[in-house]
N, C-alpha and C. Protein backbone atom coordinates (compact mmCIF):
# COMPACT_ATOMS: atom_id res chain seq x y z
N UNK A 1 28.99 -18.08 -14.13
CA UNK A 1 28.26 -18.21 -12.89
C UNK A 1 26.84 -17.65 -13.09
N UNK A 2 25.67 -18.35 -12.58
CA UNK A 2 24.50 -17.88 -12.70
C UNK A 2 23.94 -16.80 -11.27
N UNK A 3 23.17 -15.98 -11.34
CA UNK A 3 22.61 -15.82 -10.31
C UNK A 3 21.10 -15.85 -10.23
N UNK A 4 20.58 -16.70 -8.62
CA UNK A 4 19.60 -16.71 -8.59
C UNK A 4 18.99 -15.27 -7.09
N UNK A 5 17.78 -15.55 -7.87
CA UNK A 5 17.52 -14.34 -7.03
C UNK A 5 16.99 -15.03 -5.57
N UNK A 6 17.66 -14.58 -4.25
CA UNK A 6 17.77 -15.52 -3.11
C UNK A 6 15.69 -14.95 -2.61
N UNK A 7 15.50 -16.06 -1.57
CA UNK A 7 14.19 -15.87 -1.18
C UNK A 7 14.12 -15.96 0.50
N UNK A 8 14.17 -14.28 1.27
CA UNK A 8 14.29 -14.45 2.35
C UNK A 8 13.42 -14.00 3.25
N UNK A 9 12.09 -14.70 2.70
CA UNK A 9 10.93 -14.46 3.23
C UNK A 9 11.01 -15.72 4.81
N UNK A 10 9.65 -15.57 5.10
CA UNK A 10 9.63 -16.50 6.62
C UNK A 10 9.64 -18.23 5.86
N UNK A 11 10.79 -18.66 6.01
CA UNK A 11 10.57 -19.93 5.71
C UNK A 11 9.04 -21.00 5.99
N UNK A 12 8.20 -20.83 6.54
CA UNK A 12 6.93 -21.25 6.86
C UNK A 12 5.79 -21.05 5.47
N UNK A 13 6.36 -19.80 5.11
CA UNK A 13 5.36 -19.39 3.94
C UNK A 13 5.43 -20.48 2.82
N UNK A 14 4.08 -20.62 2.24
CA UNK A 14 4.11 -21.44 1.19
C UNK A 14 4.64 -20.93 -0.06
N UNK A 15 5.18 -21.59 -1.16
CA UNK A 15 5.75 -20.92 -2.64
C UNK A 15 5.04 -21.80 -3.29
N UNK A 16 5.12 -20.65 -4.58
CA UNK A 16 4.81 -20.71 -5.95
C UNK A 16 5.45 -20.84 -7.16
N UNK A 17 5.28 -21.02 -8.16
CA UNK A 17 6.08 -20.64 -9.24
C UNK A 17 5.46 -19.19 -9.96
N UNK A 18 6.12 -18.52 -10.19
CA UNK A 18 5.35 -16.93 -10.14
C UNK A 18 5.20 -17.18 -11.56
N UNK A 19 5.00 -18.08 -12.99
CA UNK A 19 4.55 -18.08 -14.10
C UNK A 19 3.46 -18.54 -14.00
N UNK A 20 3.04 -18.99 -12.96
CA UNK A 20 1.75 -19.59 -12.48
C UNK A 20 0.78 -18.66 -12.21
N UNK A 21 0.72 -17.61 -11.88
CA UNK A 21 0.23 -16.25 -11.31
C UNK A 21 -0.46 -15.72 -12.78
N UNK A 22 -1.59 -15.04 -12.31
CA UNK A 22 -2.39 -14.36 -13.40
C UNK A 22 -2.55 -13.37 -12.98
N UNK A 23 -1.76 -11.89 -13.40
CA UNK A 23 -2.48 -10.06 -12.89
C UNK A 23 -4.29 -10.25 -12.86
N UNK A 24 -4.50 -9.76 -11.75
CA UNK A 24 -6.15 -9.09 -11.76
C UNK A 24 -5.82 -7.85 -11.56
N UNK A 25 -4.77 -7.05 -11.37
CA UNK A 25 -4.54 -5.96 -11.25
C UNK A 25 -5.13 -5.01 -12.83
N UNK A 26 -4.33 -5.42 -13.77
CA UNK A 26 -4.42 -4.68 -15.24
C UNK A 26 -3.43 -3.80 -14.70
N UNK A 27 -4.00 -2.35 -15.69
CA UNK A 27 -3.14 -1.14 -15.75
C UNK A 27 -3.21 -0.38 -14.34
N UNK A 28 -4.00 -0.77 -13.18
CA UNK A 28 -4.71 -0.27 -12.39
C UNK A 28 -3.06 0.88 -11.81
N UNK A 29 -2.12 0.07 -11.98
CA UNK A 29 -0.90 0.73 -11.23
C UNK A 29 0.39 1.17 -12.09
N UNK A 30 0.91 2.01 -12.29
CA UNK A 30 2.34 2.20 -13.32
C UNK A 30 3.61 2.01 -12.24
N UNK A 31 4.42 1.91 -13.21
CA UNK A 31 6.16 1.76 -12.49
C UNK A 31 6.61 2.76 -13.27
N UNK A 32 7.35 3.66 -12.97
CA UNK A 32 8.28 4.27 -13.43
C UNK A 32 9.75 3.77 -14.04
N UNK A 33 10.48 4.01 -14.72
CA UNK A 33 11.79 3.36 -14.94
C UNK A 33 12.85 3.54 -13.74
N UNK A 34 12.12 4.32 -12.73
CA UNK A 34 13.77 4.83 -11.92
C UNK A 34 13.29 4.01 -10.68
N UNK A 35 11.73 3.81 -10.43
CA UNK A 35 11.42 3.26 -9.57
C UNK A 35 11.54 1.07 -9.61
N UNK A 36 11.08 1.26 -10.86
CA UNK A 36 11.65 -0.28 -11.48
C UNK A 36 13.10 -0.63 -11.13
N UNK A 37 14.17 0.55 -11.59
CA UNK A 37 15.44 -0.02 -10.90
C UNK A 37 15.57 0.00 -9.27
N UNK A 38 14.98 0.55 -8.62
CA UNK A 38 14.83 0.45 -6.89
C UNK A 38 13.99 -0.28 -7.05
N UNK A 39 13.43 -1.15 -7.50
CA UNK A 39 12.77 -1.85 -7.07
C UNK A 39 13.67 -3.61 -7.38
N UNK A 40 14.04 -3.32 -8.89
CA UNK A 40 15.18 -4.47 -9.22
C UNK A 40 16.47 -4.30 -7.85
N UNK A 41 17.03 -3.51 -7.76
CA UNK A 41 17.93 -3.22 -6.89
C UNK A 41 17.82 -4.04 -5.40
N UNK A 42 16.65 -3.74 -4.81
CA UNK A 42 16.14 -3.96 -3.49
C UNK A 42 15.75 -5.33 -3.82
N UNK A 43 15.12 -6.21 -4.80
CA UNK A 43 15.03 -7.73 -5.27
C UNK A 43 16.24 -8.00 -4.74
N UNK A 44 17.50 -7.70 -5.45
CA UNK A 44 18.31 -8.31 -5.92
C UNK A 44 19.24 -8.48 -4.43
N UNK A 45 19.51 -6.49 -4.11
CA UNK A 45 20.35 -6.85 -2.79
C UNK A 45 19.49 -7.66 -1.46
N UNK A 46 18.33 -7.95 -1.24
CA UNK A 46 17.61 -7.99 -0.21
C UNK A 46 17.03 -9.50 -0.22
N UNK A 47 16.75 -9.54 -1.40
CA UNK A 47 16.23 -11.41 -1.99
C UNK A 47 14.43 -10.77 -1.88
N UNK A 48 13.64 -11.91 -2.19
CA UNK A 48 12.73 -11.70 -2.28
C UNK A 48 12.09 -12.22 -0.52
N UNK A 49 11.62 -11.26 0.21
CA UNK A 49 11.22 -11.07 1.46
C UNK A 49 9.97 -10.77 1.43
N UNK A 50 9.31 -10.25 0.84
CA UNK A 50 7.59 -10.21 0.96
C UNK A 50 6.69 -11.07 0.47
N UNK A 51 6.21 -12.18 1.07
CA UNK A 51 5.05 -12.66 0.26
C UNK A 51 4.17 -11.91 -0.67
N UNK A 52 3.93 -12.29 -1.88
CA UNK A 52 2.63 -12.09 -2.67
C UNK A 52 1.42 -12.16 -2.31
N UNK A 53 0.32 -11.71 -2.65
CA UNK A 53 -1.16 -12.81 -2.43
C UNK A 53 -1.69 -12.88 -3.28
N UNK A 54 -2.73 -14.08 -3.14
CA UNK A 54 -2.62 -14.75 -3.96
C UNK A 54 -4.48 -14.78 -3.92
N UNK A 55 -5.37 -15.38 -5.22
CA UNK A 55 -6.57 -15.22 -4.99
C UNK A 55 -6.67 -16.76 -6.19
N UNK A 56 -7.00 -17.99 -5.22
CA UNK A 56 -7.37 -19.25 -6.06
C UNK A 56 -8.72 -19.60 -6.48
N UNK A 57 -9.21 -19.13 -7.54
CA UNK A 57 -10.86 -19.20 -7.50
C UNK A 57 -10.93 -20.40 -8.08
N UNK A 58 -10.63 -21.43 -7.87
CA UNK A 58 -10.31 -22.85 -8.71
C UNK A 58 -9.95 -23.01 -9.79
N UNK A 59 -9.86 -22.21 -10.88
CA UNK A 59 -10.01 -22.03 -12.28
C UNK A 59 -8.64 -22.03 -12.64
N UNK A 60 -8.35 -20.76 -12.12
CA UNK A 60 -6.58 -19.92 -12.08
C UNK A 60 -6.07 -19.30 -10.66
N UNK A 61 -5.21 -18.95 -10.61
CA UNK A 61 -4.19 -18.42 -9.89
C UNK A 61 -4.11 -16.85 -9.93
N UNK A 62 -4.98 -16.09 -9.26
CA UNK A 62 -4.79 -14.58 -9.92
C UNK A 62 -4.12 -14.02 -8.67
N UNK A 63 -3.26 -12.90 -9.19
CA UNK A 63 -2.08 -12.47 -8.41
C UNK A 63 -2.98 -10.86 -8.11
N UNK A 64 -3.10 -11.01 -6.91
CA UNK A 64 -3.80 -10.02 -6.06
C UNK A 64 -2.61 -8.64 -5.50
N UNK A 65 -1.95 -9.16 -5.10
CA UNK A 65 -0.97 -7.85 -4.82
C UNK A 65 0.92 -8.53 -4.83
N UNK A 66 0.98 -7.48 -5.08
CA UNK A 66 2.90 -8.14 -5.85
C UNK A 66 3.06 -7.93 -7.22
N UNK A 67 2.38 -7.22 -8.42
CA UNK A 67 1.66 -7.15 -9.28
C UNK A 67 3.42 -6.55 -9.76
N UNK A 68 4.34 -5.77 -9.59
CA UNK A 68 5.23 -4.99 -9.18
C UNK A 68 6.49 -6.00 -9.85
N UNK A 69 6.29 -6.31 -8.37
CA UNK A 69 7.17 -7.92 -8.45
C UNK A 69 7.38 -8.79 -9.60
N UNK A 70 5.89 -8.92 -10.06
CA UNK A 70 5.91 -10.55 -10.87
C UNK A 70 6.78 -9.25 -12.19
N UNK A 71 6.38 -8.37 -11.96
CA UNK A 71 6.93 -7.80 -13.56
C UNK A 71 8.74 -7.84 -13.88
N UNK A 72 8.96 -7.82 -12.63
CA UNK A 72 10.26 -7.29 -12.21
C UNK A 72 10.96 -8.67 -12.54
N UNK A 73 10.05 -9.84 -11.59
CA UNK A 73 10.90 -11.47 -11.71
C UNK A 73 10.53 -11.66 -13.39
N UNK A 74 9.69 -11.42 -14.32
CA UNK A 74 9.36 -11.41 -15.87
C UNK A 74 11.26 -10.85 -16.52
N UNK A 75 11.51 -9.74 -16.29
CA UNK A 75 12.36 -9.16 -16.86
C UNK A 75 13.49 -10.13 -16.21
N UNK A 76 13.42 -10.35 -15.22
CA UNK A 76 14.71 -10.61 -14.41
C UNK A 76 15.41 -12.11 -15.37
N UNK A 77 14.39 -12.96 -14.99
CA UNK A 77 14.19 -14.21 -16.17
C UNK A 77 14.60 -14.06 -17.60
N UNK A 78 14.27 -12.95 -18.15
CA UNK A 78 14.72 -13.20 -19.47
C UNK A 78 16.58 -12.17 -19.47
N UNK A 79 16.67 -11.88 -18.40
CA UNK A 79 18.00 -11.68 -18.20
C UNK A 79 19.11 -12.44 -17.90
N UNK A 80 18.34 -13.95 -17.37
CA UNK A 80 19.12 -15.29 -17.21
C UNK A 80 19.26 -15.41 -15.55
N UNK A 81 18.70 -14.56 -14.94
CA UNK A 81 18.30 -14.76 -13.58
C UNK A 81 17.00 -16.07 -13.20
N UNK A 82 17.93 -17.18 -12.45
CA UNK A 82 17.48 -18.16 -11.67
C UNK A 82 15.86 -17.68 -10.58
N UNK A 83 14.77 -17.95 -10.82
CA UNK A 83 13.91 -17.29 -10.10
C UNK A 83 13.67 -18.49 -9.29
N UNK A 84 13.41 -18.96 -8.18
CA UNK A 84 12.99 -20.08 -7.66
C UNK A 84 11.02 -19.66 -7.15
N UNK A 85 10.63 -20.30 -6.50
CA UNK A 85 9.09 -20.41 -6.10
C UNK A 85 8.94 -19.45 -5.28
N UNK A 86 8.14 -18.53 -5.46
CA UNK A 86 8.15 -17.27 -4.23
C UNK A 86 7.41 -17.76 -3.31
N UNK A 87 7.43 -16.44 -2.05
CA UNK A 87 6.80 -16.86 -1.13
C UNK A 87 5.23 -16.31 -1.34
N UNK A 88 3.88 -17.22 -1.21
CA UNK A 88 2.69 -16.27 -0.96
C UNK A 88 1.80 -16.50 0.02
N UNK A 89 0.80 -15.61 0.03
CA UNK A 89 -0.53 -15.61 0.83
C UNK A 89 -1.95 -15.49 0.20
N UNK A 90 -2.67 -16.75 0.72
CA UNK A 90 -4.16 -16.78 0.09
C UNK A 90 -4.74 -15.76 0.61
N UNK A 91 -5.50 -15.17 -0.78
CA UNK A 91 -6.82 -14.10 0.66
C UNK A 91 -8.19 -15.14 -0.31
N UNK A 92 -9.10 -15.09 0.59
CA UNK A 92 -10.28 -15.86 0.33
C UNK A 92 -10.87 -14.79 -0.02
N UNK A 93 -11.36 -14.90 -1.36
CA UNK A 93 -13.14 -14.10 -2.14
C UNK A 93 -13.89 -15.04 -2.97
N UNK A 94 -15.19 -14.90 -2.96
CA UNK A 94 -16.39 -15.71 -3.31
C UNK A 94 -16.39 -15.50 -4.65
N UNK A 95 -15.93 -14.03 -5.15
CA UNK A 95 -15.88 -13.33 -6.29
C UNK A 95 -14.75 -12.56 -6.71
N UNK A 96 -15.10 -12.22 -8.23
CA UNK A 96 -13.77 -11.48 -8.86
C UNK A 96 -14.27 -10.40 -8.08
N UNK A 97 -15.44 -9.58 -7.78
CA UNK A 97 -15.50 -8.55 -7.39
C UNK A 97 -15.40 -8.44 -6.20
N UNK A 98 -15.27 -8.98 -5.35
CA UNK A 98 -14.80 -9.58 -4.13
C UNK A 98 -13.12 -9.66 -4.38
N UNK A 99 -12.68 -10.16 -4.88
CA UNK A 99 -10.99 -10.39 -4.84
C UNK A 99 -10.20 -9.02 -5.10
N UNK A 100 -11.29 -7.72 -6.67
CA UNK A 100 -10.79 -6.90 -6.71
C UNK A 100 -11.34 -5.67 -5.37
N UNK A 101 -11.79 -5.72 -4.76
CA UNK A 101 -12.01 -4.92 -3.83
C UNK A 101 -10.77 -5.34 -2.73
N UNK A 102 -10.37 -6.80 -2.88
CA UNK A 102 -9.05 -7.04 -1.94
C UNK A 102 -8.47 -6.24 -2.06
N UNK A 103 -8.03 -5.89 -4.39
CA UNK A 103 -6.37 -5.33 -4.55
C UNK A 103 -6.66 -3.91 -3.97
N UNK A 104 -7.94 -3.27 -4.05
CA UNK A 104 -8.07 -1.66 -3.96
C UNK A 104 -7.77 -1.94 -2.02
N UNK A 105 -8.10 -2.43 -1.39
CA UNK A 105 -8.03 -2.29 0.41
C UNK A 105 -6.38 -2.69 0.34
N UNK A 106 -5.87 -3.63 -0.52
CA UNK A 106 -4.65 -3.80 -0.18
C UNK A 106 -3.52 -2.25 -0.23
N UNK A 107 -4.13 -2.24 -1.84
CA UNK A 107 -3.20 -0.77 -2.34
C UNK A 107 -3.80 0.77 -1.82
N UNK A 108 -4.55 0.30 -0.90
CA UNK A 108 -4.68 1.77 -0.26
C UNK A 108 -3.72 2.04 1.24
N UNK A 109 -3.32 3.19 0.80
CA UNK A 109 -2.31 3.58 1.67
C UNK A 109 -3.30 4.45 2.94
N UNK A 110 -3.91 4.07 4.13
CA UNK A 110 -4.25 5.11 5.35
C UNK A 110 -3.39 6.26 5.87
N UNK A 111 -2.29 5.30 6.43
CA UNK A 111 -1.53 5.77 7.28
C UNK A 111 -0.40 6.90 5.70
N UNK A 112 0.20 8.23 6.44
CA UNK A 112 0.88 9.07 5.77
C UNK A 112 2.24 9.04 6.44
N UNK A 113 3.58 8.99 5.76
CA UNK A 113 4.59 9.33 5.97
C UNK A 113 5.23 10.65 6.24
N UNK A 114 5.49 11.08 7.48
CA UNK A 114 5.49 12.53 7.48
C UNK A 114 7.19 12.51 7.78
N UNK A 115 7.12 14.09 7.64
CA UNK A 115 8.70 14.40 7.42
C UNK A 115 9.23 14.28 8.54
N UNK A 116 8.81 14.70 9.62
CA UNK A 116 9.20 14.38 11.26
C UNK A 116 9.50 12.91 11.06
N UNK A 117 8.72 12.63 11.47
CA UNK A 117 8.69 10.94 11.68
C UNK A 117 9.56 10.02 11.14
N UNK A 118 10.06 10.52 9.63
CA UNK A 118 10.96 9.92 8.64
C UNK A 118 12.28 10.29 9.04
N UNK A 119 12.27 11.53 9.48
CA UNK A 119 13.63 12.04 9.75
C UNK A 119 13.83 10.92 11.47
N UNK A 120 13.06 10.84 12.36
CA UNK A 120 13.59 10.21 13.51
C UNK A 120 13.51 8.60 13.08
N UNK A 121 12.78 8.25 11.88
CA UNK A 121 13.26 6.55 11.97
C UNK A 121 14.20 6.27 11.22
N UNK A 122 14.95 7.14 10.61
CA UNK A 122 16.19 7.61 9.83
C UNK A 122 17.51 7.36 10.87
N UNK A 123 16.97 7.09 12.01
CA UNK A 123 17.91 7.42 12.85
C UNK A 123 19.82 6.65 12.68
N UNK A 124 19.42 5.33 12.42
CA UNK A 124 20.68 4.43 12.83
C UNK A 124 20.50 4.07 10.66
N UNK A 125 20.30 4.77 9.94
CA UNK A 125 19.91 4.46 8.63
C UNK A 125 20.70 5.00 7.91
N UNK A 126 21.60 4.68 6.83
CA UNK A 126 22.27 5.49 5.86
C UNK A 126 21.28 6.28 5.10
N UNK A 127 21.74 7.97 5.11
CA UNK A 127 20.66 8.65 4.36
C UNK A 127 20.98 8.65 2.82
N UNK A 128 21.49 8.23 2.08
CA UNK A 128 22.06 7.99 0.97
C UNK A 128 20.85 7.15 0.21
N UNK A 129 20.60 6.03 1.10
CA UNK A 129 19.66 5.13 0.71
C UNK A 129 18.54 6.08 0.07
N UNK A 130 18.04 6.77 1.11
CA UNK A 130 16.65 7.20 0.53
C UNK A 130 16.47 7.76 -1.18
N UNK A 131 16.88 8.04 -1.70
CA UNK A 131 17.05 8.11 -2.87
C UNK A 131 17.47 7.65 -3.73
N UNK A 132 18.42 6.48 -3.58
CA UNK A 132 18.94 4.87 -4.38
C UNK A 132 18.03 3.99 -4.00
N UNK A 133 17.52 3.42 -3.04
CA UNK A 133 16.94 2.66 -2.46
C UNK A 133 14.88 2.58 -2.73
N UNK A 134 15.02 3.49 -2.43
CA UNK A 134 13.58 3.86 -1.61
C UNK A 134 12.45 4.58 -2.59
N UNK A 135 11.17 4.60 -2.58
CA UNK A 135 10.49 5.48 -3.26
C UNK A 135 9.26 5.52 -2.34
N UNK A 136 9.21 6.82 -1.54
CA UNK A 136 8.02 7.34 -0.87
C UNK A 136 7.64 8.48 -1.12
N UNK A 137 6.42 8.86 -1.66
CA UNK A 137 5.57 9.45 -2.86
C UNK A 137 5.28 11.13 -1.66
N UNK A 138 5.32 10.04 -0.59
CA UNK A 138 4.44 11.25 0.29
C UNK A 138 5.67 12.21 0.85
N UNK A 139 7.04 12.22 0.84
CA UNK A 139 8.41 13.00 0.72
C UNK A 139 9.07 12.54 -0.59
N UNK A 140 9.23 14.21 -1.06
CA UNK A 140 9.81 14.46 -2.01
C UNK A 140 11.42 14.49 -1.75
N UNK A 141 12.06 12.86 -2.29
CA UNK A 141 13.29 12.73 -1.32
C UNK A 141 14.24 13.13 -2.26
N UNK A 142 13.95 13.04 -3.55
CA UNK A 142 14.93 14.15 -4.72
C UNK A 142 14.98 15.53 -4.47
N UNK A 143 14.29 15.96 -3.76
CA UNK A 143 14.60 17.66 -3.72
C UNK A 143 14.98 17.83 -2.47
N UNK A 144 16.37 19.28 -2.82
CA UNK A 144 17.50 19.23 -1.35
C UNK A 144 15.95 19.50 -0.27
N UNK A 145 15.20 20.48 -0.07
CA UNK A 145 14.59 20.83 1.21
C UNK A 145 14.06 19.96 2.09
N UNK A 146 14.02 18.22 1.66
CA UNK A 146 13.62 17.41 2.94
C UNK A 146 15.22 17.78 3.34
N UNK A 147 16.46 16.89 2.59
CA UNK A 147 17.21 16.60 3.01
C UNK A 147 18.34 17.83 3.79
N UNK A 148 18.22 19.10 3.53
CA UNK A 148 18.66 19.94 3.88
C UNK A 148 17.95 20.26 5.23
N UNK A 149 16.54 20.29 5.54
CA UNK A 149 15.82 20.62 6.66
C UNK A 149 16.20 20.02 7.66
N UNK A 150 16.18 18.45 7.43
CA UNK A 150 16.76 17.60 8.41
C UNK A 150 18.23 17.05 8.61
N UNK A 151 18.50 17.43 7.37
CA UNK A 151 20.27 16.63 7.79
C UNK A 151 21.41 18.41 7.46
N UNK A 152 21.57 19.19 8.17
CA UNK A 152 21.96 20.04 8.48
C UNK A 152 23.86 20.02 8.47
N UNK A 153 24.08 18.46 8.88
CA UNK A 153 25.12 18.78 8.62
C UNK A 153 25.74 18.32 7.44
N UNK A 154 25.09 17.88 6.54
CA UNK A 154 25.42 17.69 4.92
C UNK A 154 25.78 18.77 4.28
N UNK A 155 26.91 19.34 4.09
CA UNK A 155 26.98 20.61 3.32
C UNK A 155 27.03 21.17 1.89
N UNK A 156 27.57 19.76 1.48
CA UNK A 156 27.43 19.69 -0.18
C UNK A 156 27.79 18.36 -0.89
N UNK A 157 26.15 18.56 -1.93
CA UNK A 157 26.12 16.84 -2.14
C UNK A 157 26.69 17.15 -3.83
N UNK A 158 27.14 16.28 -4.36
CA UNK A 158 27.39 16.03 -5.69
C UNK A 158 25.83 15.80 -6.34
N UNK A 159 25.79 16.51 -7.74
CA UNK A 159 24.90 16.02 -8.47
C UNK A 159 25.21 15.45 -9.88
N UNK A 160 24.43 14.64 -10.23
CA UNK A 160 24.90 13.72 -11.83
C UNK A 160 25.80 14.33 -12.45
N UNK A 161 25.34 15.62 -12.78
CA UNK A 161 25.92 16.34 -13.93
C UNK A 161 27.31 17.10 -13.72
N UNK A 162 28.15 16.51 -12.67
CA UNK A 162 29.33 17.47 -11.69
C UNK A 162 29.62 18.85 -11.03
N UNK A 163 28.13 19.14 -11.51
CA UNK A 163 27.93 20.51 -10.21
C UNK A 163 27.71 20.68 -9.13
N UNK A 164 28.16 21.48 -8.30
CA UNK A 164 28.11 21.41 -6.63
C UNK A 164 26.80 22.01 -6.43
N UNK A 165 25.79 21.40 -5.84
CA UNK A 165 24.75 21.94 -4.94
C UNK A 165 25.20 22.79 -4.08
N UNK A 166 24.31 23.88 -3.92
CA UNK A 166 24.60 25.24 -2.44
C UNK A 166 23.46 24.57 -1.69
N UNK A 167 23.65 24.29 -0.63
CA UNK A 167 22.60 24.56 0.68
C UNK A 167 22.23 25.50 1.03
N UNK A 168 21.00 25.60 2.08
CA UNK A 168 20.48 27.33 1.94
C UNK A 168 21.34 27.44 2.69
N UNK A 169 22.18 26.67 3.88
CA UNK A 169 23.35 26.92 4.46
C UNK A 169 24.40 28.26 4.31
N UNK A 170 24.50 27.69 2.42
CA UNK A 170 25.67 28.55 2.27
C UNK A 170 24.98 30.32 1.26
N UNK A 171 23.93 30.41 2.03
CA UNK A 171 23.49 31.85 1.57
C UNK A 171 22.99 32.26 3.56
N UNK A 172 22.77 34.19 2.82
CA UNK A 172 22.72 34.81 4.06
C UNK A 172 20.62 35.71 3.90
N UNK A 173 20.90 35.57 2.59
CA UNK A 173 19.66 36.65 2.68
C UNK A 173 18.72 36.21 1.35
N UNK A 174 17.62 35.55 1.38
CA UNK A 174 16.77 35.18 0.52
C UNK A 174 15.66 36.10 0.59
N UNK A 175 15.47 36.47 -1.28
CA UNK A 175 14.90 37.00 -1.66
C UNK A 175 12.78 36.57 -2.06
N UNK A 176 13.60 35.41 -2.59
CA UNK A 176 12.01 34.90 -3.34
C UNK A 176 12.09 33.14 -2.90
N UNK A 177 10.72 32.88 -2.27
CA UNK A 177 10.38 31.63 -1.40
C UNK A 177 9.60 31.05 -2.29
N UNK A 178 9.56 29.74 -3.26
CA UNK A 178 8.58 29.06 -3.89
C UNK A 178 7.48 28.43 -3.17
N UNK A 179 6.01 28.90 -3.39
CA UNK A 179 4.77 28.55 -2.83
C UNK A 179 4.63 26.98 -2.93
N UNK A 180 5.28 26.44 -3.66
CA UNK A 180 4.94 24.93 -3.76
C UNK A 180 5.84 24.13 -2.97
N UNK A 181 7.29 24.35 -3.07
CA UNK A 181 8.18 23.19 -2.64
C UNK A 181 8.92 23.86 -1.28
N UNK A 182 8.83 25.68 -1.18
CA UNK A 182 9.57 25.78 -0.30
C UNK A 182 11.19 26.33 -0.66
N UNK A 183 11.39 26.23 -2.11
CA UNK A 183 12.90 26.52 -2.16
C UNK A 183 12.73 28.21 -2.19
N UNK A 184 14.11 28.44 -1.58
CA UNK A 184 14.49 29.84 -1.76
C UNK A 184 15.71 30.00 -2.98
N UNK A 185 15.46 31.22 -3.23
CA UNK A 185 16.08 31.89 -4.64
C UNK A 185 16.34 33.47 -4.73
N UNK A 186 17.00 33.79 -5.27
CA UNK A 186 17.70 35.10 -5.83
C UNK A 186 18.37 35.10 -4.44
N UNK A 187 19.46 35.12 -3.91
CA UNK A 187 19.79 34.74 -2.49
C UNK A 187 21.49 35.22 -2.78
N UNK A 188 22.04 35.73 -1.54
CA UNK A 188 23.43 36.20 -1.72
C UNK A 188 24.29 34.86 -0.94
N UNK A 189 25.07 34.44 -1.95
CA UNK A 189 25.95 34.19 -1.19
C UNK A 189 26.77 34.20 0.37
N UNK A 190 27.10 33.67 1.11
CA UNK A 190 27.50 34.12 2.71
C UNK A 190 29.36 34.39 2.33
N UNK A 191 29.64 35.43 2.43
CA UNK A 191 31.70 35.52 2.39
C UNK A 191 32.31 34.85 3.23
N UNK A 192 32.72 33.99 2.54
CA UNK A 192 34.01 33.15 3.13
C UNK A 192 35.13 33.47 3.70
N UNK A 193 35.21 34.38 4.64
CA UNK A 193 35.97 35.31 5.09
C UNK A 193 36.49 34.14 6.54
């Protein structure tokens, strides 16, 4: 059985064949390996749902933002994954320097993800996800103190290596507070009495 990777963008959008696409990006952006698999992951369970854009200066086809993507559908392909025509969007520039000032307004992030805010749109959301799923730069969602601050009644999570995480939950009296992340340390135990 083959699988193709499904495309569940707005049916209206126009497609491409994404070998057709030329990076104007370059090195401008890295992937990580853990973020590459959340990112294969979310392809795969989700289909491809975001248009690309796209910049046609008559010549070629240069791939303005999705830069991510095309790398991801590259690997996916030589894994024997069915890619069909993605979905994209033209942005109009007169110039390359014009088109790359698109990718920098595209890939700039304004708006900030704050920990409040994440924790209440979390609401009806498996919190599991955020760390299989997800990669937001601006919460540090690998370390217990988002997830301990806000999800209170999690008491103990498994980690890779089969050791039990303590929550600050399960201490009574902290000694030493790290200036950077917030964790507490040298800390007594609470008796299980």
């Amino acid at each position: 059985m083959t699988n193709a990777i499904r495309i569940t963008a707005d049916e209206t959008l126009k497609l491409i064949d994404f070998e057709k696409l030329e990076p104007l990006q370059g090195s401008l952006k890295s992937l990580s390996q853990t973020n590459f698999e959340k990112l294969k992951k979310s392809v795969i369970d989700r289909g491809f749902f975001v248009p690309v854009f796209i910049w046609n200066n008559g010549q070629s086809i240069k791939l303005i933002d999705g830069h991510q993507r095309l790398r991801l559908l590259q690997v996916l392909k030589k894994e024997g994954w069915i890619i069909p025509k993605i979905p994209y969007v033209n942005i109009t520039a007169k110039t390359a320097q014009e088109a790359k000032q698109q990718v920098l307004a595209i890939s700039s992030t304004f708006g900030t993800i704050e920990r409040q805010g994440l924790y209440e749109f979390l609401e009806d959301i498996d919190t599991t996800l955020l760390t299989t799923d997800f990669a937001l730069p601006e919460i540090e969602l690998n370390t217990p103190s988002f997830m301990d601050e806000y999800f209170h009644d999690i008491k103990q999570q498994e980690i890779k290596n089969g050791a039990t995480e303590l929550l600050s939950d399960d201490f009574e009296i902290f000694n030493e507070k790290c200036p950077k992340c917030g964790f507490e340390f040298d800390a007594h135990l609470k008796s299980k009495a």
